[in-house]
PDB file of N, CA and C in Angstrom:
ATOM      1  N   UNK A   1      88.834 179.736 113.019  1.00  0.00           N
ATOM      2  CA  UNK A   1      88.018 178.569 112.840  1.00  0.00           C
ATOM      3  C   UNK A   1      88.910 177.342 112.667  1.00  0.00           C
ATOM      4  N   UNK A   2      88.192 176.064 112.798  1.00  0.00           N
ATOM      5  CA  UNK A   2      89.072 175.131 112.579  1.00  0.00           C
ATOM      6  C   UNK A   2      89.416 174.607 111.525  1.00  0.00           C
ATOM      7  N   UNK A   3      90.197 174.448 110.748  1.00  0.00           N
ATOM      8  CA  UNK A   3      90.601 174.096 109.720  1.00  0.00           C
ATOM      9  C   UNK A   3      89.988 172.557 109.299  1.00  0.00           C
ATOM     10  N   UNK A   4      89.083 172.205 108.369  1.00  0.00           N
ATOM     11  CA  UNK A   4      88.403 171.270 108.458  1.00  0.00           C
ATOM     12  C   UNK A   4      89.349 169.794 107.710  1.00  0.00           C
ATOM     13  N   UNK A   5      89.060 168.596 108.827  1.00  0.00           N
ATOM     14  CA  UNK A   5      90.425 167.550 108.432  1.00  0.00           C
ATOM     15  C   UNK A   5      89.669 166.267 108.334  1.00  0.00           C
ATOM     16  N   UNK A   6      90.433 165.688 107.536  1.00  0.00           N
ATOM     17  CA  UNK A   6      89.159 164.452 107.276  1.00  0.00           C
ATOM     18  C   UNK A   6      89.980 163.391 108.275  1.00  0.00           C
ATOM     19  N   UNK A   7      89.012 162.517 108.226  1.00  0.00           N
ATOM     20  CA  UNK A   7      88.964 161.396 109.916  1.00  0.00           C
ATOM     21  C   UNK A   7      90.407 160.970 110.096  1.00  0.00           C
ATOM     22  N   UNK A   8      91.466 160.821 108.405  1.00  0.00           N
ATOM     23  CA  UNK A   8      92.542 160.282 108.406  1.00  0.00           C
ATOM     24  C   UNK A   8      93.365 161.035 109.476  1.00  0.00           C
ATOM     25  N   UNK A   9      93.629 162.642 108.710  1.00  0.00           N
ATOM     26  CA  UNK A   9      94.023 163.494 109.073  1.00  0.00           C
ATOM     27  C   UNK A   9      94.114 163.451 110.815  1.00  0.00           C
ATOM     28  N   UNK A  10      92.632 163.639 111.270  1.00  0.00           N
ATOM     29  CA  UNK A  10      92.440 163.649 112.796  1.00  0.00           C
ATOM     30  C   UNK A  10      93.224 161.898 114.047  1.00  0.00           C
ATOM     31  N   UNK A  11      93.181 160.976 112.724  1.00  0.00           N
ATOM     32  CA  UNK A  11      93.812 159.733 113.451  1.00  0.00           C
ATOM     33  C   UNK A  11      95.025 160.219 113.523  1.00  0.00           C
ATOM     34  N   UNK A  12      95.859 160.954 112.881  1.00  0.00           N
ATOM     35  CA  UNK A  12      97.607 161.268 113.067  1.00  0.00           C
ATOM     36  C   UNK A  12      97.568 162.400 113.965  1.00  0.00           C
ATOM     37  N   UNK A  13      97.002 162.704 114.925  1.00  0.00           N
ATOM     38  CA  UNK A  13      97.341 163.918 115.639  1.00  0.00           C
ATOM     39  C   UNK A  13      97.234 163.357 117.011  1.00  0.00           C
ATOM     40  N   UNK A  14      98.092 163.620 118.076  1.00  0.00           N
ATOM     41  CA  UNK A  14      98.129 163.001 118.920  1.00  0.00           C
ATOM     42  C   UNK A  14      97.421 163.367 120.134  1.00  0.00           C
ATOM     43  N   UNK A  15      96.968 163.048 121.342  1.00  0.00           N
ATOM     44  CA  UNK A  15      96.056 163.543 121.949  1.00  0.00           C
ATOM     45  C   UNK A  15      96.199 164.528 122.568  1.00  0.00           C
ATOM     46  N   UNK A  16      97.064 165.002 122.629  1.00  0.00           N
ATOM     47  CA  UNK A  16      97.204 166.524 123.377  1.00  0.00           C
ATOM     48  C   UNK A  16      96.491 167.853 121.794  1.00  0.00           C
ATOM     49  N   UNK A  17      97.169 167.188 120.898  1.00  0.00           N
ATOM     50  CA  UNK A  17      96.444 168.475 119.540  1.00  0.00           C
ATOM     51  C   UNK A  17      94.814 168.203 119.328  1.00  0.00           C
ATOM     52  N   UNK A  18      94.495 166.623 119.614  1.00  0.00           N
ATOM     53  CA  UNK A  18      93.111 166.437 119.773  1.00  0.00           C
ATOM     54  C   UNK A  18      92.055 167.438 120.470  1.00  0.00           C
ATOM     55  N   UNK A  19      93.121 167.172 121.566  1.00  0.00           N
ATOM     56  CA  UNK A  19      92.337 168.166 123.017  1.00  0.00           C
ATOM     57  C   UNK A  19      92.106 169.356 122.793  1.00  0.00           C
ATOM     58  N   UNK A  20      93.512 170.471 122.028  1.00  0.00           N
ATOM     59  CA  UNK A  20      93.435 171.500 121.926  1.00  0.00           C
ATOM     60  C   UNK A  20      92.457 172.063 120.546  1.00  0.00           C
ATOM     61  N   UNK A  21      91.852 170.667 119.614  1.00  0.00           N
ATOM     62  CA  UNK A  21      91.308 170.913 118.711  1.00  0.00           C
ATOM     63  C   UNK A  21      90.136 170.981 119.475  1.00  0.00           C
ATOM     64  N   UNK A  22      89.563 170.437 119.932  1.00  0.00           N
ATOM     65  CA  UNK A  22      88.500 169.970 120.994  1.00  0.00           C
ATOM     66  C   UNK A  22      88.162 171.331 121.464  1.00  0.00           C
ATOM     67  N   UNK A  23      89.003 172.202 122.466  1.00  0.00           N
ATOM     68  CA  UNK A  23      89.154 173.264 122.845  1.00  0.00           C
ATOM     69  C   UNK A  23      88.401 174.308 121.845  1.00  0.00           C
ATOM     70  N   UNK A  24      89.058 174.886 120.915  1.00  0.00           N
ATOM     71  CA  UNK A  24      88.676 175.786 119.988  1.00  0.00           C
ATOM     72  C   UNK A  24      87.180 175.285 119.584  1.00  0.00           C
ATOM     73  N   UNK A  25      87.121 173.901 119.280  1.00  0.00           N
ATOM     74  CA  UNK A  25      85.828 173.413 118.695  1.00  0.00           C
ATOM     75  C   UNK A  25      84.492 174.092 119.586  1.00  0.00           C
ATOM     76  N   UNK A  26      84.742 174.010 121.337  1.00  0.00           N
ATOM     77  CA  UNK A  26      84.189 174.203 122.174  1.00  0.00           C
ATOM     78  C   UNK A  26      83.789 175.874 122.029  1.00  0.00           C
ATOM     79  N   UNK A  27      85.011 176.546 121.802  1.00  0.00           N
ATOM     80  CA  UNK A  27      84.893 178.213 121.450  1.00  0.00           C
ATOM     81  C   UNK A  27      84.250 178.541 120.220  1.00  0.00           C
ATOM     82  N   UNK A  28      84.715 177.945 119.449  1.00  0.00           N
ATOM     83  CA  UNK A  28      83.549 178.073 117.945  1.00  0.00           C
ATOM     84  C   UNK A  28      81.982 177.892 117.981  1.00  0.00           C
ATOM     85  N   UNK A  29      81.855 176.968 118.739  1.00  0.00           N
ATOM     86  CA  UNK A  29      80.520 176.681 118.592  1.00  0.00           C
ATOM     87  C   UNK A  29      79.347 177.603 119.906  1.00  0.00           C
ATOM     88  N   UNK A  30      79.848 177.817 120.502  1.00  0.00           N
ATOM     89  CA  UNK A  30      80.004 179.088 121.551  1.00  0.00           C
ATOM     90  C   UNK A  30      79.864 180.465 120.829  1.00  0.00           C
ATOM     91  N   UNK A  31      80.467 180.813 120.011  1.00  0.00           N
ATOM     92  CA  UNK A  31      80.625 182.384 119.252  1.00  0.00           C
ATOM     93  C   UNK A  31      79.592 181.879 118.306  1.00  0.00           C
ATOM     94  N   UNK A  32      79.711 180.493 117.542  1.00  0.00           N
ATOM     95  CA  UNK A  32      78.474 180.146 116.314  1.00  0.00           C
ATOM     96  C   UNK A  32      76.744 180.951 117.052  1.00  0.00           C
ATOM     97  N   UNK A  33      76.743 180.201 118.283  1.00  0.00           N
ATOM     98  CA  UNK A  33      75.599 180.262 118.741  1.00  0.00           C
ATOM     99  C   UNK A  33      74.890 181.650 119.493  1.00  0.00           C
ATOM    100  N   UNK A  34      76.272 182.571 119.643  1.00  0.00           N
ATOM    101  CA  UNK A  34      75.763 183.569 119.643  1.00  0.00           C
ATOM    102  C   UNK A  34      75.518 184.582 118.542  1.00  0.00           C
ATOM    103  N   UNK A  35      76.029 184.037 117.209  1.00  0.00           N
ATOM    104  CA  UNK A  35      76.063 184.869 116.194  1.00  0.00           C
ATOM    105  C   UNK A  35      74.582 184.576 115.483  1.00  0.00           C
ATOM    106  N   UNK A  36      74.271 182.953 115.779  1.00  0.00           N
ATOM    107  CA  UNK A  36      72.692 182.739 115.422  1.00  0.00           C
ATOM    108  C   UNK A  36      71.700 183.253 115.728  1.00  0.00           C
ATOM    109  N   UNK A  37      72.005 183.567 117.219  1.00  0.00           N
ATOM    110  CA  UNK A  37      70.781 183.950 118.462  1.00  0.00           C
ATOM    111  C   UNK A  37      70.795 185.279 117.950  1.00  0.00           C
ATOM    112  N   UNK A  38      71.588 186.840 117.217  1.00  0.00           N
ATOM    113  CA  UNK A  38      72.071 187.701 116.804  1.00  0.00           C
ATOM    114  C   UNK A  38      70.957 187.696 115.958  1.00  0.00           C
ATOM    115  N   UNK A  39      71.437 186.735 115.024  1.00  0.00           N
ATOM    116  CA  UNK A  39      70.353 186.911 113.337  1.00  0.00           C
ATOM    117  C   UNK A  39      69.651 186.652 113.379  1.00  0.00           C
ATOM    118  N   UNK A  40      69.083 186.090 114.492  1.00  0.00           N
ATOM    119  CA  UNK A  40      67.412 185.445 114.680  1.00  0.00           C
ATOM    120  C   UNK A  40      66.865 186.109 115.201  1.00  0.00           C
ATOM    121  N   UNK A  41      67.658 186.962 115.957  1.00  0.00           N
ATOM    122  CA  UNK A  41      66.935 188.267 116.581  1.00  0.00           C
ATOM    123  C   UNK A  41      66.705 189.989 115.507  1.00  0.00           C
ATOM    124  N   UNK A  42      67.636 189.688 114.199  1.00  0.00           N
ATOM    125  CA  UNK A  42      67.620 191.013 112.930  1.00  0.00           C
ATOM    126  C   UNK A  42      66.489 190.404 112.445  1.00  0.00           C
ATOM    127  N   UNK A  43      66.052 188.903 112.253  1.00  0.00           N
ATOM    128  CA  UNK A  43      65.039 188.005 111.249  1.00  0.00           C
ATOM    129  C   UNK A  43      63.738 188.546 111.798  1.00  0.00           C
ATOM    130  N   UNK A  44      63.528 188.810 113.103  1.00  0.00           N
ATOM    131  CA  UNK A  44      62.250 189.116 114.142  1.00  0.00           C
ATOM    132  C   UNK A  44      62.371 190.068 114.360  1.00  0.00           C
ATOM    133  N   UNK A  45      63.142 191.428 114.693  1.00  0.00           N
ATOM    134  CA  UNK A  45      62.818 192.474 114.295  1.00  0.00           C
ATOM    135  C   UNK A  45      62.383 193.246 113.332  1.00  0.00           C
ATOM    136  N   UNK A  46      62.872 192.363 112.037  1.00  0.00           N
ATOM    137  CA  UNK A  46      62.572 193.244 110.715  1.00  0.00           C
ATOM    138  C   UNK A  46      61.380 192.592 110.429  1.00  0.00           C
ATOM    139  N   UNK A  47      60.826 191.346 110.841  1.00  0.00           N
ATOM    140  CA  UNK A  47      59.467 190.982 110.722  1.00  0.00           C
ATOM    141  C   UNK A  47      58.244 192.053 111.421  1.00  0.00           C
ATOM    142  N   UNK A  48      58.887 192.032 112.282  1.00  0.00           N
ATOM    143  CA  UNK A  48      57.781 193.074 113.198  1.00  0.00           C
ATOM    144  C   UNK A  48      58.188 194.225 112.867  1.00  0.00           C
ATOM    145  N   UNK A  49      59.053 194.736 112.280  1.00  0.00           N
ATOM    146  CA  UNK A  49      58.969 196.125 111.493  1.00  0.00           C
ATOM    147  C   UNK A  49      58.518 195.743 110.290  1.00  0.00           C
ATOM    148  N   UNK A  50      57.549 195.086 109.770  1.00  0.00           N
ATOM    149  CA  UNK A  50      57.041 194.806 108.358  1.00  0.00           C
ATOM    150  C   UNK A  50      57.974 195.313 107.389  1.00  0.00           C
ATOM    151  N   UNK A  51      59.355 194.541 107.422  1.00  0.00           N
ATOM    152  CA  UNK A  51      60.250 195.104 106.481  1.00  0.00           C
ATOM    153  C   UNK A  51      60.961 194.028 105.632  1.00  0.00           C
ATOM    154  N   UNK A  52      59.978 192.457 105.621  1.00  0.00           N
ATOM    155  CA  UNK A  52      61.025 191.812 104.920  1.00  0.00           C
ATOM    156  C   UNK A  52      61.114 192.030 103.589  1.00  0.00           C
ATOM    157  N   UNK A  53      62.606 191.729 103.188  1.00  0.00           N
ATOM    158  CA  UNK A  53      63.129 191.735 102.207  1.00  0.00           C
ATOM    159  C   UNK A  53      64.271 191.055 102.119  1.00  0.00           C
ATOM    160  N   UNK A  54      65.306 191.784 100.929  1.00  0.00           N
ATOM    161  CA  UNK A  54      66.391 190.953 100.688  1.00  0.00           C
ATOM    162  C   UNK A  54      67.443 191.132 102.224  1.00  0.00           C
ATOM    163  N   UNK A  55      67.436 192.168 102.741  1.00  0.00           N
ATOM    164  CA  UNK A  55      68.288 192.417 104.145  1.00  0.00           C
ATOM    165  C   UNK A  55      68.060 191.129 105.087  1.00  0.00           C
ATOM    166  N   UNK A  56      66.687 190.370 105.124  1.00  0.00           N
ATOM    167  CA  UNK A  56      66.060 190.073 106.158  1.00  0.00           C
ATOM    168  C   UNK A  56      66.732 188.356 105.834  1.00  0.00           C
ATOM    169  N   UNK A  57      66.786 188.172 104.804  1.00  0.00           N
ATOM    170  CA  UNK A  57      67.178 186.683 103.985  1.00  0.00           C
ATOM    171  C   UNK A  57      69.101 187.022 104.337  1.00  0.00           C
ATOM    172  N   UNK A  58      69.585 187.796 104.138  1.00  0.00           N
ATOM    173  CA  UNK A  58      71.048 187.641 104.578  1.00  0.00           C
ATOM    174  C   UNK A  58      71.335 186.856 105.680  1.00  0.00           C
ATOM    175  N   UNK A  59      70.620 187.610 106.633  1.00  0.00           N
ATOM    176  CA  UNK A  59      70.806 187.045 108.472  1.00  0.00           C
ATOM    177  C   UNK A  59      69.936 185.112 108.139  1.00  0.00           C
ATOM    178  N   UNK A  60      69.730 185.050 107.498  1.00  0.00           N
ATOM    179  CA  UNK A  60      68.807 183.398 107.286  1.00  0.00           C
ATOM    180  C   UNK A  60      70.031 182.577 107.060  1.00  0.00           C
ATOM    181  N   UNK A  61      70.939 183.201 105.535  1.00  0.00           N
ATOM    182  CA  UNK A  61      71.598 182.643 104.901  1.00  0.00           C
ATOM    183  C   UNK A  61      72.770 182.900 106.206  1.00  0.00           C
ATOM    184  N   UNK A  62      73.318 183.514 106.788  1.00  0.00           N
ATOM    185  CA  UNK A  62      74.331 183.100 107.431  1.00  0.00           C
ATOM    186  C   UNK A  62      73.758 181.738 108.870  1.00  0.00           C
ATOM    187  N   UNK A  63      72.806 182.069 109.064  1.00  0.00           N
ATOM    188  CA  UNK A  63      72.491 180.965 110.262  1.00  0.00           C
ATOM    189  C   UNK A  63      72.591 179.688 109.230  1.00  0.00           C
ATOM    190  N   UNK A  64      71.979 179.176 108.515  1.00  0.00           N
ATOM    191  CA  UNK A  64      72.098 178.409 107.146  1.00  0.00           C
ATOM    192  C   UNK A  64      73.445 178.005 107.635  1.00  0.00           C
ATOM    193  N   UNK A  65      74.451 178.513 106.770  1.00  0.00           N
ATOM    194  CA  UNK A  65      75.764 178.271 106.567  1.00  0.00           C
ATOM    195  C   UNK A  65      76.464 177.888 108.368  1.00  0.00           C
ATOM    196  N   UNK A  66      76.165 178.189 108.788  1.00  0.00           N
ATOM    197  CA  UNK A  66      76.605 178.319 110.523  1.00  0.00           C
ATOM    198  C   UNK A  66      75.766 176.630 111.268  1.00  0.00           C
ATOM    199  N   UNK A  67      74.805 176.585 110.865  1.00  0.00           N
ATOM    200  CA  UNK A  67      74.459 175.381 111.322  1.00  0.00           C
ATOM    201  C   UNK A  67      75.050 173.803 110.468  1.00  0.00           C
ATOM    202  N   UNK A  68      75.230 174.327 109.188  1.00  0.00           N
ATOM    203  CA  UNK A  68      75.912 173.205 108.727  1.00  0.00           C
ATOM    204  C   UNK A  68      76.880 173.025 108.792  1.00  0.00           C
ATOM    205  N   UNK A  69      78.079 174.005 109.384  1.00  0.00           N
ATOM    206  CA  UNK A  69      79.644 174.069 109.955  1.00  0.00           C
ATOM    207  C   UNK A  69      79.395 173.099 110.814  1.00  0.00           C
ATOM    208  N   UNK A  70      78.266 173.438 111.589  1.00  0.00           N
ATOM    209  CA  UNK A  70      78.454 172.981 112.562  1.00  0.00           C
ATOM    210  C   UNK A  70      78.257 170.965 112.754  1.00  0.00           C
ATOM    211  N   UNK A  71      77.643 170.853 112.148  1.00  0.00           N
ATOM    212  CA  UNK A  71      77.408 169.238 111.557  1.00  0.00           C
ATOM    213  C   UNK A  71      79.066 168.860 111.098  1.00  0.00           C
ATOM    214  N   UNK A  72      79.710 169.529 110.612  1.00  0.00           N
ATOM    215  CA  UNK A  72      80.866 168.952 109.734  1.00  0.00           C
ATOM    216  C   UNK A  72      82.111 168.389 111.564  1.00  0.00           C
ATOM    217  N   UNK A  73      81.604 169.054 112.465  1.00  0.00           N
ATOM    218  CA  UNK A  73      82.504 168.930 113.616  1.00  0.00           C
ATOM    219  C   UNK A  73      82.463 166.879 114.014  1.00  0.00           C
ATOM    220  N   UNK A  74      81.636 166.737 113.903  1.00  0.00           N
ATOM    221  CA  UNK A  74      81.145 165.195 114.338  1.00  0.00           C
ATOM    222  C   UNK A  74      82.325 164.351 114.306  1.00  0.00           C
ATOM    223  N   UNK A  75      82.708 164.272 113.539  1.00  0.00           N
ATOM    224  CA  UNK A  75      84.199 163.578 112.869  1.00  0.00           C
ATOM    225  C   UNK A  75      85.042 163.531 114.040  1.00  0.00           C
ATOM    226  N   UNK A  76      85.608 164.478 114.671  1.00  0.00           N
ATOM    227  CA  UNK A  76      86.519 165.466 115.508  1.00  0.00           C
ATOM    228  C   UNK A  76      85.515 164.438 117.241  1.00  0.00           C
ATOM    229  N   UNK A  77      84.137 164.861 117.327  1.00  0.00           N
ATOM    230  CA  UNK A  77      83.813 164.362 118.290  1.00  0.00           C
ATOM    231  C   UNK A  77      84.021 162.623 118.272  1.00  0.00           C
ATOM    232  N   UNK A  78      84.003 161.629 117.040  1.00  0.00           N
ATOM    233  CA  UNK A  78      84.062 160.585 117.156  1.00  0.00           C
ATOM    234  C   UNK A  78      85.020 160.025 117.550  1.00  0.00           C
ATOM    235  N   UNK A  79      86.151 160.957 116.924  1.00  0.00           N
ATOM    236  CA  UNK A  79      87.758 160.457 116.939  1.00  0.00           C
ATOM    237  C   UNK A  79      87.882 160.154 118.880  1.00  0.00           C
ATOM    238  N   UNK A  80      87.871 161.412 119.145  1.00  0.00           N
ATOM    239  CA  UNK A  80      87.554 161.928 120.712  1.00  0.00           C
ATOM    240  C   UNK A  80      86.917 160.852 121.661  1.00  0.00           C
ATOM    241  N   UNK A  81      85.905 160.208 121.096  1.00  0.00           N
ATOM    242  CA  UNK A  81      85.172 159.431 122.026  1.00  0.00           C
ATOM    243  C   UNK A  81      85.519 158.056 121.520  1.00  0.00           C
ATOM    244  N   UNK A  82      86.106 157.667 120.681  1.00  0.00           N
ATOM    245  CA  UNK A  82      87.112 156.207 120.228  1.00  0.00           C
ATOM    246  C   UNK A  82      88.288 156.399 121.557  1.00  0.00           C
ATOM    247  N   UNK A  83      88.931 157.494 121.356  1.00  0.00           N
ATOM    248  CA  UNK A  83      90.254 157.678 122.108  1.00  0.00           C
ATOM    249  C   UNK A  83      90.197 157.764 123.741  1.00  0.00           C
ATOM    250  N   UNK A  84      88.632 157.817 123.898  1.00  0.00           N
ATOM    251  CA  UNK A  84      88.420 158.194 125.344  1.00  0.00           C
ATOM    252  C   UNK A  84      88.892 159.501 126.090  1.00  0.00           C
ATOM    253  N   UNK A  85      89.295 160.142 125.374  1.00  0.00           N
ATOM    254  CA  UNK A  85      89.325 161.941 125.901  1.00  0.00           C
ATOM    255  C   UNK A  85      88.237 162.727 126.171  1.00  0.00           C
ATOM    256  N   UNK A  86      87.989 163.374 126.978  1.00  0.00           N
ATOM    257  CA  UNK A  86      87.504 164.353 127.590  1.00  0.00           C
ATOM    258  C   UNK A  86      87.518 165.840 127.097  1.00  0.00           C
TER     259      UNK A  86
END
C-alpha cells in the first residue's frame, strides 16, 4: 500500500516518483475494488442465507475502512494535476 504523505511531503518528490506513486495508486485501487465487490458479495449471500450476524458486519467493516483509504488518495491526485502529469 502506499505509504500515506501529506501534500508537503508529495511537493518534494520529483516527477518520475510522482508517476510511480500514481502507478501503485492505480493498482491499489484496482485490488481495493475487487476486494469490495468480494464483501458485497459474503454481505448478500449471508443475507439470502438468513444468516446475519456478527460474520456478516466484518465484510461491512472492511468495505468501510477500504472506501475511506480510498478518499485519503486525493492529495496525490491534486499534486498530479497542478504538475500536469499523466
Amino acid at each position: 500500500m502506499i505509504m500515506r504523505m501529506n501534500r508537503e511531503d508529495l511537493l518534494e518528490l520529483s516527477d518520475v516518483e510522482l508517476l510511480k506513486k500514481a502507478k501503485k495508486l492505480k493498482y491499489d485501487t484496482f485490488i481495493n475494488a475487487l476486494l469490495i465487490g468480494f464483501c458485497i458479495g459474503i454481505v448478500v449471500w449471508s443475507v439470502a442465507k438468513n444468516t446475519w450476524g456478527f460474520l456478516t458486519l466484518i465484510p461491512l467493516f472492511f468495505i468501510y475502512k477500504m472506501v475511506n483509504k480510498s478518499k485519503n488518495d486525493e492529495e496525490l491526485k491534486a499534486v498530479l494535476k497542478e504538475r500536469n502529469i499523466k
